[in-house]
C-alpha atoms as a PDB file:
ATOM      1  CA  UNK A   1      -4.161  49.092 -13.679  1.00  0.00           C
ATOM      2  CA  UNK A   2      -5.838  50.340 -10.397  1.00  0.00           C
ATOM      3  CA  UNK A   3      -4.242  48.958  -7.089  1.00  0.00           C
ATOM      4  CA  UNK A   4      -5.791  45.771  -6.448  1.00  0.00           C
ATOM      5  CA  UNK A   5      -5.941  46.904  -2.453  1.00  0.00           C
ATOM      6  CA  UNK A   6      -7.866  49.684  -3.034  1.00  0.00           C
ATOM      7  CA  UNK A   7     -10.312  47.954  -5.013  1.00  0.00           C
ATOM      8  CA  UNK A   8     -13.744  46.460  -2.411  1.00  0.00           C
ATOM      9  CA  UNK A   9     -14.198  42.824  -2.413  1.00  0.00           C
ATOM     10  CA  UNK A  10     -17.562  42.565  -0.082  1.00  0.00           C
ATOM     11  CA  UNK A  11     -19.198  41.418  -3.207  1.00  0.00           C
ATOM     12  CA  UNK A  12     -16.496  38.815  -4.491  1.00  0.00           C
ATOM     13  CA  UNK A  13     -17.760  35.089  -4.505  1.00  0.00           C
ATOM     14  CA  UNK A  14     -15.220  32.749  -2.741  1.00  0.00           C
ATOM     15  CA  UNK A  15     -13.899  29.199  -3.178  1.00  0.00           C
ATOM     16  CA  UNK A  16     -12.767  27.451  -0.544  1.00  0.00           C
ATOM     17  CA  UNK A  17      -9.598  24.822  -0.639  1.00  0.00           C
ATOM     18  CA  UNK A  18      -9.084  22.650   2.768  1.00  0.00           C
ATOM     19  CA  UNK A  19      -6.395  20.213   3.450  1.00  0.00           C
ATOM     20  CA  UNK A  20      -4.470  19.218   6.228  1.00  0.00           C
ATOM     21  CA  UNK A  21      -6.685  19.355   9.666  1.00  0.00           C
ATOM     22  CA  UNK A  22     -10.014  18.389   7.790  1.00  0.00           C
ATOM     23  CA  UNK A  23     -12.892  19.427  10.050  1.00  0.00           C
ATOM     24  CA  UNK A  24     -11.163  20.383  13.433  1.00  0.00           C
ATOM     25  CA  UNK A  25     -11.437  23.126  15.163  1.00  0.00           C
ATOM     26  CA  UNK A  26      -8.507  25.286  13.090  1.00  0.00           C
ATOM     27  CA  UNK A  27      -9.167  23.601   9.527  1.00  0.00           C
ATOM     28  CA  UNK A  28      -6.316  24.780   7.512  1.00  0.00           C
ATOM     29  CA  UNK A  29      -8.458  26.172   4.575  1.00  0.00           C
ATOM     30  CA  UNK A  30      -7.648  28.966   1.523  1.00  0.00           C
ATOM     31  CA  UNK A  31     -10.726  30.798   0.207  1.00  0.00           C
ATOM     32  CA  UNK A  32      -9.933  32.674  -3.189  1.00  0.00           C
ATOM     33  CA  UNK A  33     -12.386  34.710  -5.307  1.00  0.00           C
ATOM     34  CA  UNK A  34     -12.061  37.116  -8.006  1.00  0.00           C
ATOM     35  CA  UNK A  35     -12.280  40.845  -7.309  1.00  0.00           C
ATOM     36  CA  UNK A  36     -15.819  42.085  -8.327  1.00  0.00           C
ATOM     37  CA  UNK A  37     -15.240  44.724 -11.827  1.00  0.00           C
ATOM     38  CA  UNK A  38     -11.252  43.292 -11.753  1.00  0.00           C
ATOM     39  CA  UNK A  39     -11.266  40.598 -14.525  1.00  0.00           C
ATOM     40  CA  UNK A  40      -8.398  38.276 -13.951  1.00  0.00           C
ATOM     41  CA  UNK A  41      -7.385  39.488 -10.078  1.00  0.00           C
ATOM     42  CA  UNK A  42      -8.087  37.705  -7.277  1.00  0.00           C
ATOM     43  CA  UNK A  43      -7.751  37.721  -3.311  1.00  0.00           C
ATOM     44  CA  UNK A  44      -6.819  34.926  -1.303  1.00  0.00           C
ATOM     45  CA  UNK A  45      -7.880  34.721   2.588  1.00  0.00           C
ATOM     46  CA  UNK A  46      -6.526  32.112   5.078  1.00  0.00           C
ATOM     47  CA  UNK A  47      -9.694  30.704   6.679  1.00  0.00           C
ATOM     48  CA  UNK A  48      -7.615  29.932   9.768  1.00  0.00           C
ATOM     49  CA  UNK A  49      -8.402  32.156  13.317  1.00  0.00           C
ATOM     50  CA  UNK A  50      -5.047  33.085  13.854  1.00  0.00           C
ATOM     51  CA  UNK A  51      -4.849  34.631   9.537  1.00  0.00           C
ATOM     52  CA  UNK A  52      -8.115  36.517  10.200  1.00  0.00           C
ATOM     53  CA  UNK A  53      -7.889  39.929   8.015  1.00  0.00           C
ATOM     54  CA  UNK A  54      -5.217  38.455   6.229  1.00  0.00           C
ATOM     55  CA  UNK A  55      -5.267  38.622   2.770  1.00  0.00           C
ATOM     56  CA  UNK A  56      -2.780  38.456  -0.648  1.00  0.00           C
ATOM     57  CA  UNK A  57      -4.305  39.877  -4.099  1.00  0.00           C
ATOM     58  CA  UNK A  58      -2.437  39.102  -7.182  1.00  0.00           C
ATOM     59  CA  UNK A  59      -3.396  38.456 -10.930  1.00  0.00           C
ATOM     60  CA  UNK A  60      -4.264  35.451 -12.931  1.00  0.00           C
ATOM     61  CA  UNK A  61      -0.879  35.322 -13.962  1.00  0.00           C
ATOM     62  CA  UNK A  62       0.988  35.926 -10.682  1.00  0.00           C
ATOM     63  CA  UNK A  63      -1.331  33.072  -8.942  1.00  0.00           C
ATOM     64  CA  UNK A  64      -0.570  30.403 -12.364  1.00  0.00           C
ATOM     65  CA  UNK A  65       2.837  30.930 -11.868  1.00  0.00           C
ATOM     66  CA  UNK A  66       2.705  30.280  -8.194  1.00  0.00           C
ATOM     67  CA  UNK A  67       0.457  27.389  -8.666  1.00  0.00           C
ATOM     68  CA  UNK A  68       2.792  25.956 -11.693  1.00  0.00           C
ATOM     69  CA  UNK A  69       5.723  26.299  -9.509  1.00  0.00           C
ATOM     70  CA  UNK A  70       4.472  25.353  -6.484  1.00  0.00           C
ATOM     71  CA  UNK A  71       3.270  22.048  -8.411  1.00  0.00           C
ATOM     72  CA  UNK A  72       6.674  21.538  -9.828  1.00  0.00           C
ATOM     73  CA  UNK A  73       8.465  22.369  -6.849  1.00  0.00           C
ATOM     74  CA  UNK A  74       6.900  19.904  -4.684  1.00  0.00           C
ATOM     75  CA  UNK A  75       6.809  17.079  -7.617  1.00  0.00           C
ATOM     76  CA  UNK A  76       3.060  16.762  -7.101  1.00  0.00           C
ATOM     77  CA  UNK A  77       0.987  15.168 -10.482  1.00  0.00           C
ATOM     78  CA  UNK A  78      -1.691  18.726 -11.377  1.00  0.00           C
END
């Protein structure tokens, strides 16, 4: 598999998940899209000023797992 970094996301469509601060000025928002020609890899952004340029790309697999044991972790109902 190609390096996920190398691979351009100007193209990718993007999702965006708020919580927390819900329309002030620093909304505490993730944005997510899968990388254009990379079926099942994404990149996640943190909308925030202060996480401009920042950015994590994993796999489908790597982000379930997260998600699954983020869920559990935290007792929340999915």
């Amino acid at each position: 598999m190609p390096d996920v970094y190398d691979a351009p996301i100007a193209d990718a469509q993007f999702a965006t998940f708020c919580g927390g601060n819900l329309g002030g000025e620093h909304e505490t928002c993730l944005s997510v899209a899968e990388i254009p020609g990379m079926t099942g890899t994404f990149v996640v952004h943190d909308t925030k000023p202060e996480g401009a340029g920042q950015e994590l790309r994993a796999t489908a697999q790597e982000l379930d797992a997260f998600a699954l044991g983020w869920v559990r972790e935290r007792g929340l109902q999915p």
